[in-house]
N, C-alpha and C. Protein backbone atom coordinates (compact mmCIF):
# COMPACT_ATOMS: atom_id res chain seq x y z
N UNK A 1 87.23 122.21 140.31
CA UNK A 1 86.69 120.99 139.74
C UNK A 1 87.75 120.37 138.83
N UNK A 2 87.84 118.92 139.08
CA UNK A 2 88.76 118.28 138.29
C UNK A 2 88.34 118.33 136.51
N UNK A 3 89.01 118.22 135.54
CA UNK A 3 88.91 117.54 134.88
C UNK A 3 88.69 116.09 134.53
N UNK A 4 88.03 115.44 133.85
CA UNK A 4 87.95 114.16 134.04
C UNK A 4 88.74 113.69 132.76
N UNK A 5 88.84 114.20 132.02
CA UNK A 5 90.40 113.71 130.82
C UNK A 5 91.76 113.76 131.36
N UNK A 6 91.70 114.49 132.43
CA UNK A 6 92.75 114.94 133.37
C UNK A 6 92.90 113.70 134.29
N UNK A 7 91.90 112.88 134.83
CA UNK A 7 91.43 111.87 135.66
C UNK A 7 91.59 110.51 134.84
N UNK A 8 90.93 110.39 133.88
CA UNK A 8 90.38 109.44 133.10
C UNK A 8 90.61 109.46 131.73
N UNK A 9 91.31 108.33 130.94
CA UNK A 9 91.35 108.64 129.23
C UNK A 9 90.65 107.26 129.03
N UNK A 10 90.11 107.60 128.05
CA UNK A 10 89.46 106.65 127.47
C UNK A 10 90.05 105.07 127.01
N UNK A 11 89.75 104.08 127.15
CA UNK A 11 90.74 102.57 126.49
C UNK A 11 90.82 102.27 125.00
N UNK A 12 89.90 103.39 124.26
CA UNK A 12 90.60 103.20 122.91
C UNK A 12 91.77 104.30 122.19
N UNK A 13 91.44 105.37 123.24
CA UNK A 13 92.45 106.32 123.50
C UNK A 13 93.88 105.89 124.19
N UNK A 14 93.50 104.96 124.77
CA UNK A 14 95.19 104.31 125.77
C UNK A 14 95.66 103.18 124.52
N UNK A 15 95.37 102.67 124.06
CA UNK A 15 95.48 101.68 123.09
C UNK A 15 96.06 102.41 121.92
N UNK A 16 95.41 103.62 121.26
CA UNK A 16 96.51 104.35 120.58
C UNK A 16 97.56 105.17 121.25
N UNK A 17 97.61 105.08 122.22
CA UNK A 17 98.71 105.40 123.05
C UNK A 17 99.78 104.68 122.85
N UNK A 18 99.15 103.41 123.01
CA UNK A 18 100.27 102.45 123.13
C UNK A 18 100.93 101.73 121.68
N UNK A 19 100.21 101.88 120.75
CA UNK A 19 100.51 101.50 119.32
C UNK A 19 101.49 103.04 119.28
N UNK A 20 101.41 104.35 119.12
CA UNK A 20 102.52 105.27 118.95
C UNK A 20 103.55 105.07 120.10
N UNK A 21 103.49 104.55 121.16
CA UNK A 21 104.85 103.90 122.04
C UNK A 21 105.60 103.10 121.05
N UNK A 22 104.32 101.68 120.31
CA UNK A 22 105.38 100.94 120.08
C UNK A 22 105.96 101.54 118.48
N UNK A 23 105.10 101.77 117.56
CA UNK A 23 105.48 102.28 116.52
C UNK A 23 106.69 103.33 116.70
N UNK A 24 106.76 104.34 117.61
CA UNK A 24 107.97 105.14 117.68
C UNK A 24 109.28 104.68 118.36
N UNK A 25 109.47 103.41 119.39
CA UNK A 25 110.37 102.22 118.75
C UNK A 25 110.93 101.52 117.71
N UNK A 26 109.77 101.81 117.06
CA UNK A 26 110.00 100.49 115.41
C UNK A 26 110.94 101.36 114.75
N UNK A 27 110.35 102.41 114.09
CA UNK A 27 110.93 103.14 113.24
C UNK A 27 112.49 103.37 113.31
N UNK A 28 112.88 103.43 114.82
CA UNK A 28 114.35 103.64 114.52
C UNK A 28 114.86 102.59 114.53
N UNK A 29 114.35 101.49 114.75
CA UNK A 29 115.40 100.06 114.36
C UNK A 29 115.53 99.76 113.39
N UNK A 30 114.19 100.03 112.27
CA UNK A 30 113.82 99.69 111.04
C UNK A 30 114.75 100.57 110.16
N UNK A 31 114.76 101.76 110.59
CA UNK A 31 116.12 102.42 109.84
C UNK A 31 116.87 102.01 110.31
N UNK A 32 117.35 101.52 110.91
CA UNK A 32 118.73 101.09 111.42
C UNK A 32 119.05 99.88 110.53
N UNK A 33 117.74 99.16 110.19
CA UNK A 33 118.04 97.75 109.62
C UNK A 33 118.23 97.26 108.51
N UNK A 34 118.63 99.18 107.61
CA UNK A 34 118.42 99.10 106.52
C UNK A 34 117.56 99.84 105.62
N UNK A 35 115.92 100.33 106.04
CA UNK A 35 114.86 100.35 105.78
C UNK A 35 114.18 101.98 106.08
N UNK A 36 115.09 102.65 105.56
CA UNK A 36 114.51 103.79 105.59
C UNK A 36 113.59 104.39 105.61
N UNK A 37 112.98 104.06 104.31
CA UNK A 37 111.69 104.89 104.21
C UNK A 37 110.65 103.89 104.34
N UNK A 38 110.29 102.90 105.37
CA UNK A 38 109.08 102.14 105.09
C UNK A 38 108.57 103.12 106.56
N UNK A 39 107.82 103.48 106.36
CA UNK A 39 106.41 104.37 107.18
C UNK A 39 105.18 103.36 107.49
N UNK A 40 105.01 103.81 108.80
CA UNK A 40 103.38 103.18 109.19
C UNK A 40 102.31 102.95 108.57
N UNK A 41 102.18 104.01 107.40
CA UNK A 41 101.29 103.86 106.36
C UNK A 41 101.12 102.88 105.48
N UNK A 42 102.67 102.34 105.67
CA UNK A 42 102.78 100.56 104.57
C UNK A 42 102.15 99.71 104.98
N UNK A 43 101.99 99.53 106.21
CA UNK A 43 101.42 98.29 107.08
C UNK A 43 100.39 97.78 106.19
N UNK A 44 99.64 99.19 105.66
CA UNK A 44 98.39 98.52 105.02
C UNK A 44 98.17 97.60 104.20
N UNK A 45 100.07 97.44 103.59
CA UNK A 45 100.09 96.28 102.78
C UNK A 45 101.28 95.41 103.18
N UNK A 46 102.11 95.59 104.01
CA UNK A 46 103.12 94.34 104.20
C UNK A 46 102.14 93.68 105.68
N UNK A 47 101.37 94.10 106.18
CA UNK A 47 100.74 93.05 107.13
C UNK A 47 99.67 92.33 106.54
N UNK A 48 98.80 92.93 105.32
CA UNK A 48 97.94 92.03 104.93
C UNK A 48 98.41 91.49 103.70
N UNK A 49 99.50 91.34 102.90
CA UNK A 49 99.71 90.93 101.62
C UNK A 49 100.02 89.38 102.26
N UNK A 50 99.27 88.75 101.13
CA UNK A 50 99.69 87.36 100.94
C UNK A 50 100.96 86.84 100.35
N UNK A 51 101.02 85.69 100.99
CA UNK A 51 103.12 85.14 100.47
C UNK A 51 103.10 84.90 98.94
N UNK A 52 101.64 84.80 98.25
CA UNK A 52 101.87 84.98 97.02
C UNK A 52 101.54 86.03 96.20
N UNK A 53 101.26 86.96 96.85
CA UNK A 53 100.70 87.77 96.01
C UNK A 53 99.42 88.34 96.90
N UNK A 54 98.74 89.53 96.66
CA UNK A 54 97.47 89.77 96.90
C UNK A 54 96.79 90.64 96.09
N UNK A 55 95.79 90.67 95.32
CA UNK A 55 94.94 91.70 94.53
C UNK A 55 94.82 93.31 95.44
N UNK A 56 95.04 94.25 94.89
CA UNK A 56 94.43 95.72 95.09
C UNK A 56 93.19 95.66 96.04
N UNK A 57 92.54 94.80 95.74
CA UNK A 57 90.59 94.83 96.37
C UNK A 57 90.78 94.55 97.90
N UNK A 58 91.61 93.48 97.50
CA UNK A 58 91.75 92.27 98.80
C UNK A 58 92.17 93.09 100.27
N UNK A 59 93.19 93.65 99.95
CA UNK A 59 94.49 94.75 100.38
C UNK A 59 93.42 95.72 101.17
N UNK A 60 92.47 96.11 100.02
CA UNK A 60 91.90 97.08 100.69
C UNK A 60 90.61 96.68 101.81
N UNK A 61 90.37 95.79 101.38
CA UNK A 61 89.51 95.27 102.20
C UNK A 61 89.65 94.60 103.98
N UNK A 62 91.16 94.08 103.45
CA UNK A 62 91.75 93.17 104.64
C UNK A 62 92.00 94.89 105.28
N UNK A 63 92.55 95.34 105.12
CA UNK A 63 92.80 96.64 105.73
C UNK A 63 91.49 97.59 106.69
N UNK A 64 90.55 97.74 105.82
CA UNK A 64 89.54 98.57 106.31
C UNK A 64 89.68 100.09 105.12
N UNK A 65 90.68 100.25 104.50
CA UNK A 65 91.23 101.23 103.60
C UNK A 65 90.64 101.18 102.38
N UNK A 66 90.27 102.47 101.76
CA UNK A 66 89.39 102.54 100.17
C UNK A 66 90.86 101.87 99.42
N UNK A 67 90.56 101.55 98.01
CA UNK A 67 91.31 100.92 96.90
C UNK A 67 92.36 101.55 96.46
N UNK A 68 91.36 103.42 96.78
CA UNK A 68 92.51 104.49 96.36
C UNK A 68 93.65 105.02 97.55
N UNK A 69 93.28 104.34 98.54
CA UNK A 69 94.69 104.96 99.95
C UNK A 69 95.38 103.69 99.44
N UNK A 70 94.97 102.56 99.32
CA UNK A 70 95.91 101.40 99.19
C UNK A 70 96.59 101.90 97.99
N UNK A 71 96.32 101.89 96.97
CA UNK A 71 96.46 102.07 95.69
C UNK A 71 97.99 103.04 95.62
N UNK A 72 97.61 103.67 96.66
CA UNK A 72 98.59 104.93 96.41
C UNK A 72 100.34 104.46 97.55
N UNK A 73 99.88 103.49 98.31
CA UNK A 73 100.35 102.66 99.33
C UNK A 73 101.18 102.19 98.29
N UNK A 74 100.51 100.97 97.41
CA UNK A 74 101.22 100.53 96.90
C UNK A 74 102.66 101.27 95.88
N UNK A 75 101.59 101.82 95.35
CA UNK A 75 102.40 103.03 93.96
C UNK A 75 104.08 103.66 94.89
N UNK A 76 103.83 103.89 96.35
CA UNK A 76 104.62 104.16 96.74
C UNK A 76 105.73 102.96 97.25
N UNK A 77 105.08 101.84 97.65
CA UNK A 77 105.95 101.13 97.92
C UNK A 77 106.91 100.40 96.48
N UNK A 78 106.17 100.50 95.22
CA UNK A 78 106.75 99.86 94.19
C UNK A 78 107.91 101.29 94.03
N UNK A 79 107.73 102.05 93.76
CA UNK A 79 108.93 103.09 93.46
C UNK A 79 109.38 103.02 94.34
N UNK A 80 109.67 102.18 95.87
CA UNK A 80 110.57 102.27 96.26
C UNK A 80 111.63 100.84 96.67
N UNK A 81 111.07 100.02 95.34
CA UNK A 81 111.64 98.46 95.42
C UNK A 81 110.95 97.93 96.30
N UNK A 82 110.03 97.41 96.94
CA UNK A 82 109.25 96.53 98.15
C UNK A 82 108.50 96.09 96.98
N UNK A 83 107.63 96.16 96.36
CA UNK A 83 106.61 95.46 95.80
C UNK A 83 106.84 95.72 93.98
N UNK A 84 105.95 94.73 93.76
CA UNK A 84 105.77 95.12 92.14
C UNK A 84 104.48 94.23 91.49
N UNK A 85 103.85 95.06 90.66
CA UNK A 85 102.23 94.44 90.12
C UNK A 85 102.87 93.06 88.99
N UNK A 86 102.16 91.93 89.10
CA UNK A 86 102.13 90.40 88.26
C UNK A 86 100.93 90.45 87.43
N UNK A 87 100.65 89.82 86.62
CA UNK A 87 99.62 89.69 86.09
C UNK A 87 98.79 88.38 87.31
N UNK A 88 97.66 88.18 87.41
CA UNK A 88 97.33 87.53 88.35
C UNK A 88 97.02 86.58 87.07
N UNK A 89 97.53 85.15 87.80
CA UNK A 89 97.39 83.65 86.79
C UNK A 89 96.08 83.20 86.59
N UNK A 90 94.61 83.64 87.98
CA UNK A 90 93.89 83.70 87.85
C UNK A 90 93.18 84.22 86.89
N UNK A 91 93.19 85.51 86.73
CA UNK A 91 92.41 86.18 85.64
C UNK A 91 93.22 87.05 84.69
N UNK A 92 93.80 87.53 83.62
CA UNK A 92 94.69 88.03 83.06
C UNK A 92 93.89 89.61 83.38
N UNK A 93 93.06 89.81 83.54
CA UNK A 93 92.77 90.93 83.60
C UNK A 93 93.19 91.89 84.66
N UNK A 94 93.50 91.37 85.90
CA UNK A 94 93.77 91.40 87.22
C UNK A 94 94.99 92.03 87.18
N UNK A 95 95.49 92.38 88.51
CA UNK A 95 96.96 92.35 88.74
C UNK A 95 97.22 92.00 90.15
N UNK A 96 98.34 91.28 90.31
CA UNK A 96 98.81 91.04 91.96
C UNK A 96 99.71 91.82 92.27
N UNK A 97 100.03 92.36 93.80
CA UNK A 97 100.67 93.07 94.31
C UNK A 97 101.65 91.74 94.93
N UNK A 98 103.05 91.85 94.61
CA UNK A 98 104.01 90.73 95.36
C UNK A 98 105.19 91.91 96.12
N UNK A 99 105.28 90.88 96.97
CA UNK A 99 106.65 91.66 97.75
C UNK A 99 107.73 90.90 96.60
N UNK A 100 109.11 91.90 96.47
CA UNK A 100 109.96 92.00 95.53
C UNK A 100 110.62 91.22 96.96
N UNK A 101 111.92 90.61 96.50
CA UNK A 101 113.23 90.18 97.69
C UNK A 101 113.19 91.26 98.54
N UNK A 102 113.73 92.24 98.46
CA UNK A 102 113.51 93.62 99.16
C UNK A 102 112.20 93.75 100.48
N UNK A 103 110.89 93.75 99.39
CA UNK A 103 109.81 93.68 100.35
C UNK A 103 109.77 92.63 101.47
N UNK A 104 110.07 91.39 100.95
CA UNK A 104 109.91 90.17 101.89
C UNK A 104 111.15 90.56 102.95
N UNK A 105 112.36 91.05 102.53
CA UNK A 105 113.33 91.26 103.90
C UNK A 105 112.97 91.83 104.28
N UNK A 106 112.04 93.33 103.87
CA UNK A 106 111.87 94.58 104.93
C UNK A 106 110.86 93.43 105.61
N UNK A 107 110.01 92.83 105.41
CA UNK A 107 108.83 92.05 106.20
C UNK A 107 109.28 91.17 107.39
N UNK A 108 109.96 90.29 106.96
CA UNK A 108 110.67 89.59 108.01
C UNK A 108 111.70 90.65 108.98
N UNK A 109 111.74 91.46 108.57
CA UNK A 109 112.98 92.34 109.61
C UNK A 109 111.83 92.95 110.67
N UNK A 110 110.39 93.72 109.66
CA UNK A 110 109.75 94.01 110.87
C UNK A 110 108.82 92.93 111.79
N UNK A 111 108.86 91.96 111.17
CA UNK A 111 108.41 91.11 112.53
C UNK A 111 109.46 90.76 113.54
N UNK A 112 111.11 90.95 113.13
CA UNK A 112 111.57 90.50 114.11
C UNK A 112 111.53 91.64 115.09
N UNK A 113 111.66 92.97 114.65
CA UNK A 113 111.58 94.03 115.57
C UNK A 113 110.36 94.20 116.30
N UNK A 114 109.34 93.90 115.74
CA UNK A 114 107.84 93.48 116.31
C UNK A 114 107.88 92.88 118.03
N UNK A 115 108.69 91.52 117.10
CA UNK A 115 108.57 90.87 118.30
C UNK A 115 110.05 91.13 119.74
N UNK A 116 110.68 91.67 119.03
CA UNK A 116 111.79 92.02 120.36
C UNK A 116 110.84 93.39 120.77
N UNK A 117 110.20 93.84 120.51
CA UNK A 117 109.62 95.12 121.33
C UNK A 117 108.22 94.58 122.29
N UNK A 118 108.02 93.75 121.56
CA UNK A 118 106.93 92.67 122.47
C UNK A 118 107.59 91.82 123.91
N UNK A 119 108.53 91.58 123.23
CA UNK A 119 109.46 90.88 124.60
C UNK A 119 109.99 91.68 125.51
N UNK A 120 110.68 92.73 124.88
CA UNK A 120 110.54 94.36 126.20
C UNK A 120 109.38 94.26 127.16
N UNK A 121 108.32 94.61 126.09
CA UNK A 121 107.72 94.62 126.90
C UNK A 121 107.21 93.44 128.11
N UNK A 122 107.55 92.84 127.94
CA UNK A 122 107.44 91.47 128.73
C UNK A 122 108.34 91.44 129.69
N UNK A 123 109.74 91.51 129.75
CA UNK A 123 110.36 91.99 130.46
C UNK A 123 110.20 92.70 131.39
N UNK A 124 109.66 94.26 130.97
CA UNK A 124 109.32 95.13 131.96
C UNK A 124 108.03 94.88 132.43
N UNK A 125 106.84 94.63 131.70
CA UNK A 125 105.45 94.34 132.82
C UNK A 125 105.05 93.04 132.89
N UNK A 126 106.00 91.80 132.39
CA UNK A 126 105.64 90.57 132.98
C UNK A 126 105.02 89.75 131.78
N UNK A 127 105.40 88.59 131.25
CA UNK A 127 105.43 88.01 129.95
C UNK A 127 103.77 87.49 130.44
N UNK A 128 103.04 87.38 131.36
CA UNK A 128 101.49 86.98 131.84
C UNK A 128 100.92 88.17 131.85
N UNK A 129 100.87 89.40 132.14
CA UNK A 129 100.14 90.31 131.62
C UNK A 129 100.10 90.94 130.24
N UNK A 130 101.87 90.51 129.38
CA UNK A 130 101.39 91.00 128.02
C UNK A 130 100.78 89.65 126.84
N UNK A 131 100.88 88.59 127.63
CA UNK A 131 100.27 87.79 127.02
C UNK A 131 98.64 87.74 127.14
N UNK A 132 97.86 87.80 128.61
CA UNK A 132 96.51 88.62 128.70
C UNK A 132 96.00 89.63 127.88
N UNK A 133 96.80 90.60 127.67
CA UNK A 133 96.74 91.65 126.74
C UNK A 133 96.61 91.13 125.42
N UNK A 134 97.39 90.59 125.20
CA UNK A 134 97.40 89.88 123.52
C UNK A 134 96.30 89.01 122.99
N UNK A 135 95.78 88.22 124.33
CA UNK A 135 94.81 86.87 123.86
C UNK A 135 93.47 88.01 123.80
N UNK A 136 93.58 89.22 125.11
CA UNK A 136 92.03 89.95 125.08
C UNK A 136 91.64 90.71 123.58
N UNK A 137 93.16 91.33 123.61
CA UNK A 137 93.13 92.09 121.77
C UNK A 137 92.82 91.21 120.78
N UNK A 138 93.51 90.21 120.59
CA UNK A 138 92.73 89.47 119.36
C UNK A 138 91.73 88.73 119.85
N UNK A 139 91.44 88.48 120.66
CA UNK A 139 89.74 87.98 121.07
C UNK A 139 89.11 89.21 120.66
N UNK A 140 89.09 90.27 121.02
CA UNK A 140 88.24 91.94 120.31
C UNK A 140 88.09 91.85 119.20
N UNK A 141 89.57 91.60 118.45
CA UNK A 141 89.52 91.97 117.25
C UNK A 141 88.53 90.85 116.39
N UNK A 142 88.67 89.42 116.46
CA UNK A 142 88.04 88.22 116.40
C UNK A 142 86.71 88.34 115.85
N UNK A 143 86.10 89.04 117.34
CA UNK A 143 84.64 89.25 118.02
C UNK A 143 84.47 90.49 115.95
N UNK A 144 85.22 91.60 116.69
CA UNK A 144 84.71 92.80 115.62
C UNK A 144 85.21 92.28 114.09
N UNK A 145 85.80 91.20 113.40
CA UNK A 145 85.75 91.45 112.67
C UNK A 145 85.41 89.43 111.97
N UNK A 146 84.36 89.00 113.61
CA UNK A 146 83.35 87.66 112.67
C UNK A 146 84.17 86.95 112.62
N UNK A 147 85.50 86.92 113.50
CA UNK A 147 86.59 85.66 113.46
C UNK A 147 86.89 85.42 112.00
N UNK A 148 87.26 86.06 110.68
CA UNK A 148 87.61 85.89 109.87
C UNK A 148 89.08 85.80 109.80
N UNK A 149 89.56 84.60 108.80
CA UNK A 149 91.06 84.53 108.91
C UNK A 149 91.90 85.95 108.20
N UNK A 150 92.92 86.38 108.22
CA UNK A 150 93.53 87.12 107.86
C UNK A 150 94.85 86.43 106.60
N UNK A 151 94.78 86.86 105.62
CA UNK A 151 95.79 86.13 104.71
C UNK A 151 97.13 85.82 105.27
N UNK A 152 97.78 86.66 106.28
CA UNK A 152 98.98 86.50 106.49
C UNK A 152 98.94 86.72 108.18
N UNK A 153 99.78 85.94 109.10
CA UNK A 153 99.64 86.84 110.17
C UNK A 153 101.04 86.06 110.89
N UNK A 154 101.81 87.03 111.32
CA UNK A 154 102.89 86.74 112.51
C UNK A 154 102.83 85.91 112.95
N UNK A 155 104.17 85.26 113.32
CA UNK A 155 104.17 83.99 114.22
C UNK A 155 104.08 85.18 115.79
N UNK A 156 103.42 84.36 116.47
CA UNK A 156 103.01 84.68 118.23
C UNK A 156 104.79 84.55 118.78
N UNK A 157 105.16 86.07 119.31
CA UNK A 157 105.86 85.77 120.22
C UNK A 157 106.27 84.78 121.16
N UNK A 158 107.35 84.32 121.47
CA UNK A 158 107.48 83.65 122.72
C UNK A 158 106.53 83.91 124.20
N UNK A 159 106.48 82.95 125.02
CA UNK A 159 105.74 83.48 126.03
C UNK A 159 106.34 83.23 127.23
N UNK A 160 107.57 82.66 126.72
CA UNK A 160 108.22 82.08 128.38
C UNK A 160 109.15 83.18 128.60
N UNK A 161 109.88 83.35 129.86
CA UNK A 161 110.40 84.44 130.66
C UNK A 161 111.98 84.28 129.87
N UNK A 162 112.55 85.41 129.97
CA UNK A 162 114.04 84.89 129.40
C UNK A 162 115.08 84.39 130.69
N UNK A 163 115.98 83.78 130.70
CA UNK A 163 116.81 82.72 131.57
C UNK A 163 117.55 84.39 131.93
């Protein structure tokens, strides 16, 4: 008798499949680009931090992450030059999390690596199936999370074929 995990994996199981494909790409360009120690675990705050700033709450919320994984996210990314706490102009009581010069280059460096690993992939399975892929994922994501805007989000890859 077959196995059927053997047969069949699940599509939210292939989907983290495919995020550790692309993530274990990233990492060595990202060191390469300079950027040693920024880990997957940052995402939680260089993909949702706002260009001016974003509160602790916000961070954690835009994320799906308690206050205290962010919290500790952050703590790590400030000791390592990417970020640093402002007083928020809003409320003095507050504090904002800003990307330092540092943070904003590591940010822009990983979208550009983002998107050349997106275009690989386009390359190899066809810039119309990873664009299908892309419109169905954030249509999912859309659907699951009430079409709410996100403070910050990537410019969309190219979609045309390369010459």
């Amino acid at each position: 008798m077959t196995n059927l995990t053997q047969t069949w994996t699940p599509l939210p199981a292939l989907l983290d499949d495919l995020a550790d494909t692309g993530f274990a790409s990233f990492h060595p360009r990202v060191n390469e680009a300079g950027h040693p120690s920024i880990r997957q675990g940052h995402g939680c705050v260089f993909r949702f931090i706002d260009e001016d700033g974003s509160r602790l709450t916000d961070l954690a919320e835009s994320s799906g992450l308690t206050k205290q994984a962010v919290g500790e996210v952050v703590a790590d990314l400030e000791q390592l030059g990417y970020v640093e706490r402002a007083p928020d102009p809003q409320d003095g009581r507050a504090k904002l999390i800003k990307l330092t010069e540092r943070g904003g280059e590591a940010r822009r460096t990983a979208i550009e690596i983002f998107g050349e690993i997106e275009r690989e992939w386009e390359e190899r399975f066809g810039a119309e199936r990873v664009a299908a892929m892309r419109e169905l994922l954030e249509e999912m994501r859309a659907e699951r999370d009430g079409a709410r805007e996100l403070p910050f989000r990537p410019p969309s890859t190219p979609r045309t074929p390369r010459a």
